[in-house]
C-alpha atoms as a PDB file:
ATOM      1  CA  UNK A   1     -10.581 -16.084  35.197  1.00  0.00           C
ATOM      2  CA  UNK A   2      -7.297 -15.176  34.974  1.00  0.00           C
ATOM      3  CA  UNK A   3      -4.225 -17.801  35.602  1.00  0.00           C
ATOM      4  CA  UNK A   4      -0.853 -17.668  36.714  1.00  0.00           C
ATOM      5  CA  UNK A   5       1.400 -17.374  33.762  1.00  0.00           C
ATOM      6  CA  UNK A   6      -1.017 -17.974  31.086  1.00  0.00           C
ATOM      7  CA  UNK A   7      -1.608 -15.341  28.532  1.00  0.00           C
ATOM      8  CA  UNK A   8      -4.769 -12.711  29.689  1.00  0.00           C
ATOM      9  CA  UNK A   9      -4.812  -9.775  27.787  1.00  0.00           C
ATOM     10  CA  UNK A  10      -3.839  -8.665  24.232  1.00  0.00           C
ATOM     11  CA  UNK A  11      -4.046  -5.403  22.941  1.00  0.00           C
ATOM     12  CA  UNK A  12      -3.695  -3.807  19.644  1.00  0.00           C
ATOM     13  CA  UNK A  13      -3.077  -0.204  17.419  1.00  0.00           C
ATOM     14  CA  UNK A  14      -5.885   1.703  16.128  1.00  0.00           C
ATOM     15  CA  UNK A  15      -5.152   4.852  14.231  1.00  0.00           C
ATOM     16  CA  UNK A  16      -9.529   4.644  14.006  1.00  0.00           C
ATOM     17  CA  UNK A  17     -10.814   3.613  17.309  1.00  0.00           C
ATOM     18  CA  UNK A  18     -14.443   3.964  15.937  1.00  0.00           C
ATOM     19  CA  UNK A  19     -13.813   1.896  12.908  1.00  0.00           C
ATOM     20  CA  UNK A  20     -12.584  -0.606  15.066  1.00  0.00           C
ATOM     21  CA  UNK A  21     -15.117  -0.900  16.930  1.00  0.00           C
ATOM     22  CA  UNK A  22     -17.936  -0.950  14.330  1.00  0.00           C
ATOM     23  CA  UNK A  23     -15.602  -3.640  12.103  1.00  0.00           C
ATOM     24  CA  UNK A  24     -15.332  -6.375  15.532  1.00  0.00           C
ATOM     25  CA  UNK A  25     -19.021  -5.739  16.403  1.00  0.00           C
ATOM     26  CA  UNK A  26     -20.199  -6.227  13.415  1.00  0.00           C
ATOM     27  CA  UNK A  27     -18.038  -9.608  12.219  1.00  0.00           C
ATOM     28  CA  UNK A  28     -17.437 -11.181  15.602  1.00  0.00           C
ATOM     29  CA  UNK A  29     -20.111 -10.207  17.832  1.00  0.00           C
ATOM     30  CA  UNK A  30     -17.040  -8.392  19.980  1.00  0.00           C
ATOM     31  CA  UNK A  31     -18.095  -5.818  23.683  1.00  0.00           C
ATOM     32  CA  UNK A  32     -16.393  -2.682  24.008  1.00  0.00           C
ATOM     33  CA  UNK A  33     -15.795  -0.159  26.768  1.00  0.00           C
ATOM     34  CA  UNK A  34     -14.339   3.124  26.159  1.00  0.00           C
ATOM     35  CA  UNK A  35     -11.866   4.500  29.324  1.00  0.00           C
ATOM     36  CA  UNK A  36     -11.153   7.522  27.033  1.00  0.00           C
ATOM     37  CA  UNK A  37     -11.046   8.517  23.472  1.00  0.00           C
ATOM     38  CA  UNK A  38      -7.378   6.840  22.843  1.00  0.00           C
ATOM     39  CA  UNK A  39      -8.504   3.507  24.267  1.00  0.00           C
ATOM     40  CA  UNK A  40     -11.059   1.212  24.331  1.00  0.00           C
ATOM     41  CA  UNK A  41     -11.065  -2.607  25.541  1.00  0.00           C
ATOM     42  CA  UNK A  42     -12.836  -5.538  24.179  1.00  0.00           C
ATOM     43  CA  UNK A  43     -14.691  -8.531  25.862  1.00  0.00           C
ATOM     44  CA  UNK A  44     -16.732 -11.329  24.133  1.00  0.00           C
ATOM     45  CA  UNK A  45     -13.448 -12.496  21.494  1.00  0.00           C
ATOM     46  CA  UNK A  46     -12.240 -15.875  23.852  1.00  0.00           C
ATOM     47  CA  UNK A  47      -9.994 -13.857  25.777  1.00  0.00           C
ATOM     48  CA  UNK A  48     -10.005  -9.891  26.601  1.00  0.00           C
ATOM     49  CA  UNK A  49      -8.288  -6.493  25.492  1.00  0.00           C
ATOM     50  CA  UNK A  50      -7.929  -3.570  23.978  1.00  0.00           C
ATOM     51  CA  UNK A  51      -7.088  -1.137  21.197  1.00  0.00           C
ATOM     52  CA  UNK A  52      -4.725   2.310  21.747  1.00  0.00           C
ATOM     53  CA  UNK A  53      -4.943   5.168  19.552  1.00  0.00           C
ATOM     54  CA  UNK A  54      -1.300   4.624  17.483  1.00  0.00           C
ATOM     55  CA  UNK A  55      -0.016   5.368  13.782  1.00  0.00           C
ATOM     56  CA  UNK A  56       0.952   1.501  13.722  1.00  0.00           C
ATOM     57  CA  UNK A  57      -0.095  -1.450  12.503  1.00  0.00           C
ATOM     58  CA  UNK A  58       0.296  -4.621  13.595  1.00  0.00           C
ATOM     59  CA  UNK A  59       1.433  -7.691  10.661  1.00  0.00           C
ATOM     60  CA  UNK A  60       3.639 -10.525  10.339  1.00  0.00           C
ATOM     61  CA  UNK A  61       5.700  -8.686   7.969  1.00  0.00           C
ATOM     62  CA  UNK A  62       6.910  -6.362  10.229  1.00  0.00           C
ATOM     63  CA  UNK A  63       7.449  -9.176  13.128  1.00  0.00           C
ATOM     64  CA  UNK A  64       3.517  -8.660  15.047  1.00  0.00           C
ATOM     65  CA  UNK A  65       2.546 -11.641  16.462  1.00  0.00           C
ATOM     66  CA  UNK A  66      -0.515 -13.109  14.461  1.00  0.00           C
ATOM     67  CA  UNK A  67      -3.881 -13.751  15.994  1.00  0.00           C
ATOM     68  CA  UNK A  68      -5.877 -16.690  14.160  1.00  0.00           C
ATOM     69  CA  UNK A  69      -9.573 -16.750  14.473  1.00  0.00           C
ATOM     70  CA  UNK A  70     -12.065 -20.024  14.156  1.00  0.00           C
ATOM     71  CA  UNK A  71     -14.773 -20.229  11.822  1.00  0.00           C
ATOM     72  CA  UNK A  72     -17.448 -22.717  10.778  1.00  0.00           C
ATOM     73  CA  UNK A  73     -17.766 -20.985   7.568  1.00  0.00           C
ATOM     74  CA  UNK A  74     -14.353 -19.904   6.351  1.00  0.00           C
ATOM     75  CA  UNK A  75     -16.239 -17.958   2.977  1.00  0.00           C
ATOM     76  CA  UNK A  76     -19.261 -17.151   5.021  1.00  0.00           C
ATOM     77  CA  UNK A  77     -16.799 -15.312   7.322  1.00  0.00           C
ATOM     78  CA  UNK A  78     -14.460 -13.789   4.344  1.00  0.00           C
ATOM     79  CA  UNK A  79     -17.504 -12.478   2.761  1.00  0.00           C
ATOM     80  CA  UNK A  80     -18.628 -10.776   6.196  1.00  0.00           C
ATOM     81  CA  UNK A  81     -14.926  -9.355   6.583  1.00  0.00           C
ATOM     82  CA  UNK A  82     -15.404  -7.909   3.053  1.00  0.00           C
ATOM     83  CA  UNK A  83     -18.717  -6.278   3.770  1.00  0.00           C
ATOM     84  CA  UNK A  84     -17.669  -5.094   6.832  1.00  0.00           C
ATOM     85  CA  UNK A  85     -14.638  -2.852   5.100  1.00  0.00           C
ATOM     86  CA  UNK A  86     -11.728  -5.294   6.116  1.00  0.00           C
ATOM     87  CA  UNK A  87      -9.771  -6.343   3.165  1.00  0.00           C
ATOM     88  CA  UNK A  88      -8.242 -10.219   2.387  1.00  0.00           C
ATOM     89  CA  UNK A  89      -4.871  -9.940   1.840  1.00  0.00           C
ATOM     90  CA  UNK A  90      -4.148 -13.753   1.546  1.00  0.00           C
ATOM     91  CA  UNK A  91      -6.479 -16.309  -0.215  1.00  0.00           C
ATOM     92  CA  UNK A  92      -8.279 -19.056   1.544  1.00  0.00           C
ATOM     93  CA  UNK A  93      -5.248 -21.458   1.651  1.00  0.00           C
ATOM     94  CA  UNK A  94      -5.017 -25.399   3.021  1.00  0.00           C
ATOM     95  CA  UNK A  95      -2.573 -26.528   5.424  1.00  0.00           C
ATOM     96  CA  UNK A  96      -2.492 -30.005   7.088  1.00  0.00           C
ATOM     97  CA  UNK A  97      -5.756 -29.833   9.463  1.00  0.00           C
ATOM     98  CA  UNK A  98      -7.625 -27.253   7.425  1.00  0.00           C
ATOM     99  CA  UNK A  99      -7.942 -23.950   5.188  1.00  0.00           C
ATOM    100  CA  UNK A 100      -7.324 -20.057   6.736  1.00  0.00           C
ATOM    101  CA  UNK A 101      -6.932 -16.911   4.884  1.00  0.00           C
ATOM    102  CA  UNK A 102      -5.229 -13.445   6.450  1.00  0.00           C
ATOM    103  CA  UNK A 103      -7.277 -10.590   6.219  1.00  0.00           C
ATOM    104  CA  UNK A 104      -6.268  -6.611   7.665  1.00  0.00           C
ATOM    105  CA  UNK A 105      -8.736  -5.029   9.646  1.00  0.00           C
ATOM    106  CA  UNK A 106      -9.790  -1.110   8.465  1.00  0.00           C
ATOM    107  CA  UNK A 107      -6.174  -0.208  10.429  1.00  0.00           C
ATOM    108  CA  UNK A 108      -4.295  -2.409   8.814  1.00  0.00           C
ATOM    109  CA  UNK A 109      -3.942  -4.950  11.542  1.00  0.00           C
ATOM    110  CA  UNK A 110      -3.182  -8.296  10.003  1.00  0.00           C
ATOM    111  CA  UNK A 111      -5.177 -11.691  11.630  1.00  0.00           C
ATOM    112  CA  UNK A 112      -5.943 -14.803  10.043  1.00  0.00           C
ATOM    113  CA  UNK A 113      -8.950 -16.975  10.151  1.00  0.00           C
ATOM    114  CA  UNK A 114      -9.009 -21.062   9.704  1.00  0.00           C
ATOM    115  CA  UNK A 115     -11.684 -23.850   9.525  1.00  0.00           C
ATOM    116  CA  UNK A 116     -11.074 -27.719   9.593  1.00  0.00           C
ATOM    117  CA  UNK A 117     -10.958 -29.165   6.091  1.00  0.00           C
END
């Protein structure tokens, strides 16, 4: 459903648009469509969008906004990240409310992932 200015798409680089794919099917359960071979768009995440072919990446070092996942299993989802070829690139952490850890996806694309304390 989409509503007036709320936020209803995201999309991200891919320099591997196959890799992508396989990595947010496999973790997150994630739909694609393909509308050619430099694009693809997701469905199943909470909201919709996409990945473009590009050399980028997307992390918070370099200013990218960062996307935060929900887990009920904060190591049972590192340890699926892992397996699936993505790589942790901060520890499981606490904050006030909970724990998260940022992890890169097989393009580099930095996210995070939390679960209440």
């Amino acid at each position: 459903m989409c509503s007036h200015h709320k936020i209803n798409y995201l999309e991200f680089p891919s320099w591997d648009i196959t890799k992508t794919k396989a990595f947010f099917s496999a973790i997150f359960d994630w739909l694609f469509t393909d509308y050619d071979p430099e694009y693809t768009a997701f469905a199943n995440a909470g909201i919709d969008g996409g990945f473009f072919l590009s050399e980028q990446a997307s992390a918070t070092d370099n200013g990218g906004a960062l996307v935060v996942f929900f887990s009920d299993s904060l190591e049972q989802t590192q340890d699926a990240i892992e397996a699936a070829g993505g790589e942790v690139i901060k520890s499981i952490f606490s904050f006030p409310g909970g724990r998260r850890f940022h992890f890169a996806d097989p393009n580099g694309n930095e996210y995070a992932v939390w679960s209440k304390q």
